[in-house]
Protein backbone atom coordinates (compact mmCIF):
# COMPACT_ATOMS: atom_id res chain seq x y z
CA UNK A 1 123.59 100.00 87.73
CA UNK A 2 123.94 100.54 91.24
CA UNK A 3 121.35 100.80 94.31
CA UNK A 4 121.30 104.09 96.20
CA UNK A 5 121.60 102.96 99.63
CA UNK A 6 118.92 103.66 101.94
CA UNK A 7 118.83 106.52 104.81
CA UNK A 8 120.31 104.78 107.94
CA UNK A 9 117.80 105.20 111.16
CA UNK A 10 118.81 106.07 114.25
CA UNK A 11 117.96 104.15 117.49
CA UNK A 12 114.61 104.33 119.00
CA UNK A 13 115.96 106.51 121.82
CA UNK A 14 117.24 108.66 119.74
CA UNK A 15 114.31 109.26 117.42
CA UNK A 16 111.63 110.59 120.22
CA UNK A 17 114.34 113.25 121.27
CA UNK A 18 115.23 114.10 117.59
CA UNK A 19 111.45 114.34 117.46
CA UNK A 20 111.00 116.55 120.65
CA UNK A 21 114.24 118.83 119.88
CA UNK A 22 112.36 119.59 116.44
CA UNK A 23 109.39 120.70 118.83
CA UNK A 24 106.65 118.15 117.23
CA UNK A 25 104.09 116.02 118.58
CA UNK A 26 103.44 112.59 117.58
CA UNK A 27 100.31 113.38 115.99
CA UNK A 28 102.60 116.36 114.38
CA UNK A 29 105.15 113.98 112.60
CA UNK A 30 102.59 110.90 112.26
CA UNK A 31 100.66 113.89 109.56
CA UNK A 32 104.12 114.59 107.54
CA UNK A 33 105.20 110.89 107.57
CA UNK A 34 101.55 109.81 106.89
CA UNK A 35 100.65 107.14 109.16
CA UNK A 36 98.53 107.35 112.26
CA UNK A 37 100.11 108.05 115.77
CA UNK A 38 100.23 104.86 117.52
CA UNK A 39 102.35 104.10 114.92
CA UNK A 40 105.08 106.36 115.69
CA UNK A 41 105.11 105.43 119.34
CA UNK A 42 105.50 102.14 118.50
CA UNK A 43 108.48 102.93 116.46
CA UNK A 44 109.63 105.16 119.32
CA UNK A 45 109.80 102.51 122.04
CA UNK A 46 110.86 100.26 119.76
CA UNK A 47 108.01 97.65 119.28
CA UNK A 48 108.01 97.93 115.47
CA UNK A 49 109.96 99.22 112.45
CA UNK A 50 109.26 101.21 109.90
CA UNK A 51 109.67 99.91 106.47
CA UNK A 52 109.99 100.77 102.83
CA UNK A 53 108.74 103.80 101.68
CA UNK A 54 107.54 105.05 105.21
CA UNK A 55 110.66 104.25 106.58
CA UNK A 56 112.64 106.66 104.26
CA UNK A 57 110.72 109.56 104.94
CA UNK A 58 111.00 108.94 109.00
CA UNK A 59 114.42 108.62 108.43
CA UNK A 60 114.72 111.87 106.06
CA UNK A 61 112.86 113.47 108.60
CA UNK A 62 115.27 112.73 111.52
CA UNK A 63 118.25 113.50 109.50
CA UNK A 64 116.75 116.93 109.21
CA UNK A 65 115.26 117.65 112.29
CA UNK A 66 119.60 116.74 113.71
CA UNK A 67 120.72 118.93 110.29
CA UNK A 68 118.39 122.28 111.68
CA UNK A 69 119.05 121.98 115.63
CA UNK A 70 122.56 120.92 115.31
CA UNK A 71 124.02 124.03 116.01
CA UNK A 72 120.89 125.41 118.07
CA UNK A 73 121.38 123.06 121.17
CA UNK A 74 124.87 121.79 121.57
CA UNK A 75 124.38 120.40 124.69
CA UNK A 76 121.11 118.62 124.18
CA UNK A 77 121.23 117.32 120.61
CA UNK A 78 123.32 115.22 119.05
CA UNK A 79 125.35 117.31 116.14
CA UNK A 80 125.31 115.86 112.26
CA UNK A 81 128.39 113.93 112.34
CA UNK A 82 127.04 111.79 115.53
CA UNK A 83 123.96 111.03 114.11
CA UNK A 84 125.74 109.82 111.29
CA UNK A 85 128.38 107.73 112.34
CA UNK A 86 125.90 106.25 114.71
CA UNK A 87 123.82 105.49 111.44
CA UNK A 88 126.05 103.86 109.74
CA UNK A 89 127.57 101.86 112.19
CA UNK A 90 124.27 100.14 112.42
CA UNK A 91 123.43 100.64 108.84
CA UNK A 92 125.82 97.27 108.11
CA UNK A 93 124.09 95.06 110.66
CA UNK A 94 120.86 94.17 110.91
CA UNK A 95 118.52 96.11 113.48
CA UNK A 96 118.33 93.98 116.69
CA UNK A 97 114.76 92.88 117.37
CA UNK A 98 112.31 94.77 119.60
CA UNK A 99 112.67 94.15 123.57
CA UNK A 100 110.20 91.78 124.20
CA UNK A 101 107.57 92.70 127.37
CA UNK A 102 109.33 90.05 129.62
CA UNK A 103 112.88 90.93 128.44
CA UNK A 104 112.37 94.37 129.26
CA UNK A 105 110.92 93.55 133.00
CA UNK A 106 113.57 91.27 133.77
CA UNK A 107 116.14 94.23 133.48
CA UNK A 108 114.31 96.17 136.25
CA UNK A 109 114.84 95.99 139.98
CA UNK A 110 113.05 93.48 141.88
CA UNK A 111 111.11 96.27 143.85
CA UNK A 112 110.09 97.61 140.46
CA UNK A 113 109.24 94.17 138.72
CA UNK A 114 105.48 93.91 137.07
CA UNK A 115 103.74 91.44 138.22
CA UNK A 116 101.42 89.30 135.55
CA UNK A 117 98.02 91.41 136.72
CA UNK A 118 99.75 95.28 136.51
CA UNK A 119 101.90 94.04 132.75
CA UNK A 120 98.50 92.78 131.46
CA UNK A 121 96.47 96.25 132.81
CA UNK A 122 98.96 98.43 131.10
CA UNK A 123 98.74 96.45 127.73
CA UNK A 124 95.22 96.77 128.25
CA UNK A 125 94.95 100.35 128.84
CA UNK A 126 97.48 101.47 125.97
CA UNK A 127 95.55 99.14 123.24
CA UNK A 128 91.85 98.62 124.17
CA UNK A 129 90.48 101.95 123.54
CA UNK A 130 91.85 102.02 120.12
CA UNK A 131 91.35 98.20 119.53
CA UNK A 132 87.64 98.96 120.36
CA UNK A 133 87.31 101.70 117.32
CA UNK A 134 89.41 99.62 114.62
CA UNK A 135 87.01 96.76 115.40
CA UNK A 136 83.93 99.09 115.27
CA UNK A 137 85.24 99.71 111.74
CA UNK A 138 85.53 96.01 110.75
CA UNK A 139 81.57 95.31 112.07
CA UNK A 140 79.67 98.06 112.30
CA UNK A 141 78.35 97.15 115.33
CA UNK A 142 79.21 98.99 118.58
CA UNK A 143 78.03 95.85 121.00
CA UNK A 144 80.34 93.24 119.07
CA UNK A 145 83.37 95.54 118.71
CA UNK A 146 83.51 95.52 122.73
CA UNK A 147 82.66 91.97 123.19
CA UNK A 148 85.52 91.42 120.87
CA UNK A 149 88.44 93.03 122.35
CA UNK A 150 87.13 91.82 125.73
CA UNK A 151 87.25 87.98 124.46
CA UNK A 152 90.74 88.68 122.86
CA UNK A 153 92.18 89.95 125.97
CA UNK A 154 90.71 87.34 128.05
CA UNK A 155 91.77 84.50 126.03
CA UNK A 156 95.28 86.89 125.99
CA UNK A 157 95.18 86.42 130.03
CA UNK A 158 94.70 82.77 129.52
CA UNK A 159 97.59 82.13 128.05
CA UNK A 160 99.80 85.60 129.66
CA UNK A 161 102.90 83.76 129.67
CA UNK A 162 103.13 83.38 125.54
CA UNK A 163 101.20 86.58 125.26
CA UNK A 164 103.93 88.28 127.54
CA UNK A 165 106.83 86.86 125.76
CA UNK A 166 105.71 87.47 122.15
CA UNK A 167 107.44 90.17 119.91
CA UNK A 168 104.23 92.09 118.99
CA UNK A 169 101.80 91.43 122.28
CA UNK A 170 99.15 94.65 121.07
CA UNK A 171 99.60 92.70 117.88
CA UNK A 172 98.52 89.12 119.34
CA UNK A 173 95.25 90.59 120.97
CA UNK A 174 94.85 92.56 117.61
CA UNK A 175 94.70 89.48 115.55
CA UNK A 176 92.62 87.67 117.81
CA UNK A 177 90.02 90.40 118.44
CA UNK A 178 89.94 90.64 114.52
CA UNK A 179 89.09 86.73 114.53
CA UNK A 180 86.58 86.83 116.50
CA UNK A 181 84.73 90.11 115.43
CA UNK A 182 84.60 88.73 111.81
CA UNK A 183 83.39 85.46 112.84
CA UNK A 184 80.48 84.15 110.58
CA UNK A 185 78.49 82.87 113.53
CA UNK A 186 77.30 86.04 114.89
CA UNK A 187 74.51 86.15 112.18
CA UNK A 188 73.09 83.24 114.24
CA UNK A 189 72.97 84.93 117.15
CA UNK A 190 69.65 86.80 117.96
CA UNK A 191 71.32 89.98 119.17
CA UNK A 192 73.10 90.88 116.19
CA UNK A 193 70.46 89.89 113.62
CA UNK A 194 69.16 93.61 113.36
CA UNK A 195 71.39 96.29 112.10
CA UNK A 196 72.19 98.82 114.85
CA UNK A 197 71.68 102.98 114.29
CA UNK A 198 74.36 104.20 112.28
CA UNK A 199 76.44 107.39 112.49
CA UNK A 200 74.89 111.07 112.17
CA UNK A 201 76.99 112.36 109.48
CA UNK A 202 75.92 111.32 106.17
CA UNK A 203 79.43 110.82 104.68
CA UNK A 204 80.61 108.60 107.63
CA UNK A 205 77.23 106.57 106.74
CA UNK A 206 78.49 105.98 103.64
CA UNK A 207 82.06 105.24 104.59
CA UNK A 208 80.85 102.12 106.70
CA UNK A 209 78.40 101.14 103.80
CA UNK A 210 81.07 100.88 101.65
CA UNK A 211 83.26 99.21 104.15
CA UNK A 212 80.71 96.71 105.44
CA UNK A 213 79.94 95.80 101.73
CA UNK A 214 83.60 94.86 101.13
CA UNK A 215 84.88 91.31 101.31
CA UNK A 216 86.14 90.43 105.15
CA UNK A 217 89.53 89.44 104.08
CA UNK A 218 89.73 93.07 101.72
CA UNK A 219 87.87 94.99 104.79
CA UNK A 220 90.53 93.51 107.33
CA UNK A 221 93.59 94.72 105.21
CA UNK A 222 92.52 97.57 104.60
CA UNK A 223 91.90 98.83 108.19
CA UNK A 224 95.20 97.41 108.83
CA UNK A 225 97.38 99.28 106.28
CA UNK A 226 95.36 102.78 105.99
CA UNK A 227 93.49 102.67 109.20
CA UNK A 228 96.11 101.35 111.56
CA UNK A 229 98.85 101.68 110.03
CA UNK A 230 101.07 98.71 109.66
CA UNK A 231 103.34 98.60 106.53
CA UNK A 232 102.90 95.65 103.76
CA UNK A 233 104.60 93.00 105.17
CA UNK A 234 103.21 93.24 108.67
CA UNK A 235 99.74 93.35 107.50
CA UNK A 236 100.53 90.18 105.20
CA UNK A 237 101.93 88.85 108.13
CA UNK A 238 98.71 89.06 110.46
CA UNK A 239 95.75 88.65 107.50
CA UNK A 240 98.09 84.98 106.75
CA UNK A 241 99.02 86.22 103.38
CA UNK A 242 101.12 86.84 101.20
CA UNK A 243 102.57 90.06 100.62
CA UNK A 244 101.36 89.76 96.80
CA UNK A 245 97.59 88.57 98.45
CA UNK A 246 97.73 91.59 100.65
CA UNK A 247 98.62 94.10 97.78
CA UNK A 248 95.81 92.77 95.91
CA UNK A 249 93.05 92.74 99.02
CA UNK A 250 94.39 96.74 99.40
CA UNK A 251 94.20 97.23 95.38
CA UNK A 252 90.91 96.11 95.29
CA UNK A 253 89.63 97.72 98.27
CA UNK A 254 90.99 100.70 97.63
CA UNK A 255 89.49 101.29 94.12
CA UNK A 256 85.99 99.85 95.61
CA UNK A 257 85.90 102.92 98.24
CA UNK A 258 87.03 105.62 95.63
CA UNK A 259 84.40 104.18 92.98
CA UNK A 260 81.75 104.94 95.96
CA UNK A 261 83.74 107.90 97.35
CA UNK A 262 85.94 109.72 94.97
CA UNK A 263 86.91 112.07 97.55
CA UNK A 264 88.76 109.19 99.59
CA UNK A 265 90.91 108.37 96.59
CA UNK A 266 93.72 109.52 98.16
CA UNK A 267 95.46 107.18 100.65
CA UNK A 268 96.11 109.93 102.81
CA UNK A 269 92.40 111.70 102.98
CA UNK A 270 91.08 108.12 103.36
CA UNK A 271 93.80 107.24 106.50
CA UNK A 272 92.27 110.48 108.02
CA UNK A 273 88.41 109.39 107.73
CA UNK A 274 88.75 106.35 108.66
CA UNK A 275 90.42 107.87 111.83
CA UNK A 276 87.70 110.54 112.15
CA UNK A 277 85.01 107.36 111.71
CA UNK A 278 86.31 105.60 114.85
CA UNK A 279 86.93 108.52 116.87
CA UNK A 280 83.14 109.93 116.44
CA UNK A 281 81.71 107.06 117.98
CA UNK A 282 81.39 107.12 121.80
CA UNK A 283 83.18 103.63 122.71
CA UNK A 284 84.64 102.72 125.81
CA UNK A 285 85.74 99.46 126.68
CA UNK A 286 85.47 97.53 130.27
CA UNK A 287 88.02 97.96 132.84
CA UNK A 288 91.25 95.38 133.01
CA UNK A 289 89.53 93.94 136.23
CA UNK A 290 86.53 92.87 134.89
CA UNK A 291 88.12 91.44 131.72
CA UNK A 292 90.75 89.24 134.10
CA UNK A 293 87.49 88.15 136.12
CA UNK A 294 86.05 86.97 133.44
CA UNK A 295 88.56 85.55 131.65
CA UNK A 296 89.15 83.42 135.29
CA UNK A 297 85.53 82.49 134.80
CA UNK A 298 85.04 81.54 131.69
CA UNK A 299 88.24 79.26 132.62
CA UNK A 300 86.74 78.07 135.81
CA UNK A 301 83.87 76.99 133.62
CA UNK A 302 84.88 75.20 130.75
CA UNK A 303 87.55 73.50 133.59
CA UNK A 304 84.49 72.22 135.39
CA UNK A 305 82.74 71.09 132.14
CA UNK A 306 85.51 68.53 130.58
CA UNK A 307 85.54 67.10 134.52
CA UNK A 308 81.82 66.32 134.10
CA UNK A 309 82.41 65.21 130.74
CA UNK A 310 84.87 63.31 131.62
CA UNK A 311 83.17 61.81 134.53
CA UNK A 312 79.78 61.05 132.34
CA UNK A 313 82.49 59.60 129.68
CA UNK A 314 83.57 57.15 132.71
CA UNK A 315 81.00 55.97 133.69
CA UNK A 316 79.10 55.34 130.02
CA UNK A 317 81.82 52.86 129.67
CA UNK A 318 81.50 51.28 133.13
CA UNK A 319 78.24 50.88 132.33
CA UNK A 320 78.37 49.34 129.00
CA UNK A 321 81.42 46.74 130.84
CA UNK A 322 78.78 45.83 133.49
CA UNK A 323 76.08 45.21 130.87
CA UNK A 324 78.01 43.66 127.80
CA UNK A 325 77.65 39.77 127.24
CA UNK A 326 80.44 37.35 128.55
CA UNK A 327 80.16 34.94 125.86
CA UNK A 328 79.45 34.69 122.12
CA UNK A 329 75.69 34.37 120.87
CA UNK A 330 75.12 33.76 117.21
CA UNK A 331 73.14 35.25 115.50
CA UNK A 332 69.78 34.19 114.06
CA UNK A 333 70.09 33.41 110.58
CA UNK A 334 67.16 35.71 108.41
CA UNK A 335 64.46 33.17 107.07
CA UNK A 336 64.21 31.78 103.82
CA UNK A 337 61.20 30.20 101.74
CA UNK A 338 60.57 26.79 101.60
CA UNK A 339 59.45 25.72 98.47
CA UNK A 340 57.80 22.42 97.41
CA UNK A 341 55.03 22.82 100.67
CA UNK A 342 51.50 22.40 99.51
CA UNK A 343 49.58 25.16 100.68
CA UNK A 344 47.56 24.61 104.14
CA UNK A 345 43.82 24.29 103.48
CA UNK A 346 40.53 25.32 105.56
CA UNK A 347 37.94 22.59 105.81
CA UNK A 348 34.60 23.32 104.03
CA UNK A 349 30.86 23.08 105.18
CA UNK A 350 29.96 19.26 105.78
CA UNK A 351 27.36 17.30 103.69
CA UNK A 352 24.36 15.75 105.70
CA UNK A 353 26.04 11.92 105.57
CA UNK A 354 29.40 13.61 106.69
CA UNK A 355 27.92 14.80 109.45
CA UNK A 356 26.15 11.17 110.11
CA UNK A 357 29.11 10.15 109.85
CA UNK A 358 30.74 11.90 112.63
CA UNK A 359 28.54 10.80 114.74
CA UNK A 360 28.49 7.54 114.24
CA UNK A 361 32.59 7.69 114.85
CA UNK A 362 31.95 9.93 118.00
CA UNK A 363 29.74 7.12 119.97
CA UNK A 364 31.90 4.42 118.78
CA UNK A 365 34.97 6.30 120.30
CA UNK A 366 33.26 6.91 123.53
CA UNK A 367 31.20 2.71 123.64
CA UNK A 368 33.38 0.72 121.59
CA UNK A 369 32.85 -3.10 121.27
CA UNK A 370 34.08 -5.40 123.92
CA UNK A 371 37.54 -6.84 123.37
CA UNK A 372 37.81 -10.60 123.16
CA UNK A 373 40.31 -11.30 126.09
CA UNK A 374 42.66 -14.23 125.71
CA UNK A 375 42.09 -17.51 128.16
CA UNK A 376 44.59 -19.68 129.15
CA UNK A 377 44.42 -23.01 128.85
């Protein structure tokens, strides 16, 4: 039995102007493929890949989107036979990794080089806004879903340079804003021991109720894989799963929401509602400056706090040096009963002749008789 070989893709290039020479948006071909449309920019530029069952319907797409303008546009698109041979001459090899952030700088002109500051704005301002509503989803709680995506992208400026060079950067500050929204500490914290108002619409109030009832790890996947839209592996890959856990955390999570909401069954209508849930709510996130600021402070302070640790840590152990003993001191050995010891007694009242008797002792103490003194002869 043999495999039918899957639909070759075409370069990243060449699928946003396949997709703009069959006159649709992003949102347009995000709908047919079924995933959201921050995914297929990221598979435009070049950042991700699609996979399995996603992938063959991009792909089927593309191959008809060049079959129906083929002989509309000769001299802007590509005709059938192109597309093809430049499919398959890829198809054999595997697809070269995405351009990583500091790859892609270092091929521009030194006037037109990034520097560390504008690289981490524009990351910023392409994934906080939407980072902001996913997390929103994950908490239900407006306050914590900023303060989370602005401690992931500080602790992202903190350490820029690995940020910068990883494959997946939006997916770095992703994981780490996940991490610390689901954190169980914050039910410690006074500010987020009441519940906050929840949406207007009934049906979105009982979309979070079911979501926020759900098990973190379940909750996290599936926002990932029908909220975000990341394929199987890739969602495996960030929860620190495997892809066998992550089916099973979707499975479960799934069939949880539809035995609340049988309307959101389907993976599609629930991929749109959880969209429309994060889009109704009015969040904005803080401006790249004031995230870098105080990402420098927070850095500035914990800096200054292992110095005076580590100055109080100094001079402890001076201290004990100057005031240890020089020499060795035994130590006192615990006590032990003595046995054999008659007990010690109190004297009792006196008679009338011991008391005589005292007396008589006392004045012969104090006049004895006269001592005979020895002559010599």
């Amino acid at each position: 039995m043999t495999q039918t070989p899957a639909v070759p893709l075409p370069p990243p290039e060449e699928r946003r102007r396949l997709r703009e020479a069959g006159a649709l948006t992003q949102a347009q071909l995000a709908k047919r493929v079924g995933v959201s449309r921050e995914t297929v920019r990221a598979w435009e530029s070049g950042r991700t890949t699609p996979r399995g069952r996603r992938r063959e319907a991009y792909a089927q797409l593309l191959l008809s989107i060049a079959d129906r303008t083929g002989g509309q546009e000769p001299e802007e698109v590509h005709d059938m036979t192109a597309l093809q041979h430049t499919a398959e001459s890829t198809a054999g090899a595997p697809e070269p990794p995405p351009e990583r952030p500091s790859e892609r700088l270092s091929e521009r002109p030194s006037e037109s080089r990034l520097t560390p500051a504008q690289a981490f704005d524009a990351l910023y301002a392409f994934c906080a806004p939407a980072l902001v509503r996913q997390t929103f989803l994950l908490t239900g709680r407006r306050e914590l879903a900023r303060e989370s995506v602005e401690r992931a992208f500080q602790h992202a400026w903190q350490r820029w340079p690995e940020v910068a060079r990883d494959r997946d950067p939006a997916g770095w500050v992703r994981a780490a804003a996940y991490e610390f929204a689901l954190s169980p500490w914050h039910r410690f914290r006074p500010r987020y021991r009441h519940p906050e108002p929840p949406p207007s619409d009934a049906f979105d109030r009982a979309l979070l109720d079911v979501l926020l009832r759900l098990p973190p790890p379940q909750r996290r996947t599936l926002v990932l894989y029908d909220g975000v839209g990341l394929d199987l592996p890739e969602t495996a890959a960030e929860t620190e799963a495997s892809t066998r856990a992550a089916a099973n955390r979707l499975m479960h999570a799934r069939t949880a929401v539809a035995a609340r909401l049988p309307d959101l069954s389907d993976p599609a209508a629930l991929h749109r509602r959880l969209a429309e849930l994060a889009s109704t709510e009015r969040l904005r996130a803080a401006k790249p400056t004031v995230v870098r600021d105080g990402s420098e402070r927070r850095a500035r302070f914990w800096t200054r706090a292992a110095i005076a640790f580590t100055v109080a840590l100094i001079g402890t152990t001076a201290l004990t040096l100057r005031t240890a003993p020089t020499h060795y001191e035994p130590p006192v050995p615990p006590g032990s009963t003595v046995r054999g010891v008659p007990p010690r007694m109190a004297p009792g009242p006196l008679s009338e002749k011991e008391r005589e008797l005292r007396e008589k002792l006392r004045k012969q103490l104090q006049s004895g008789p006269e001592r005979l003194l020895p002559q010599v002869t």
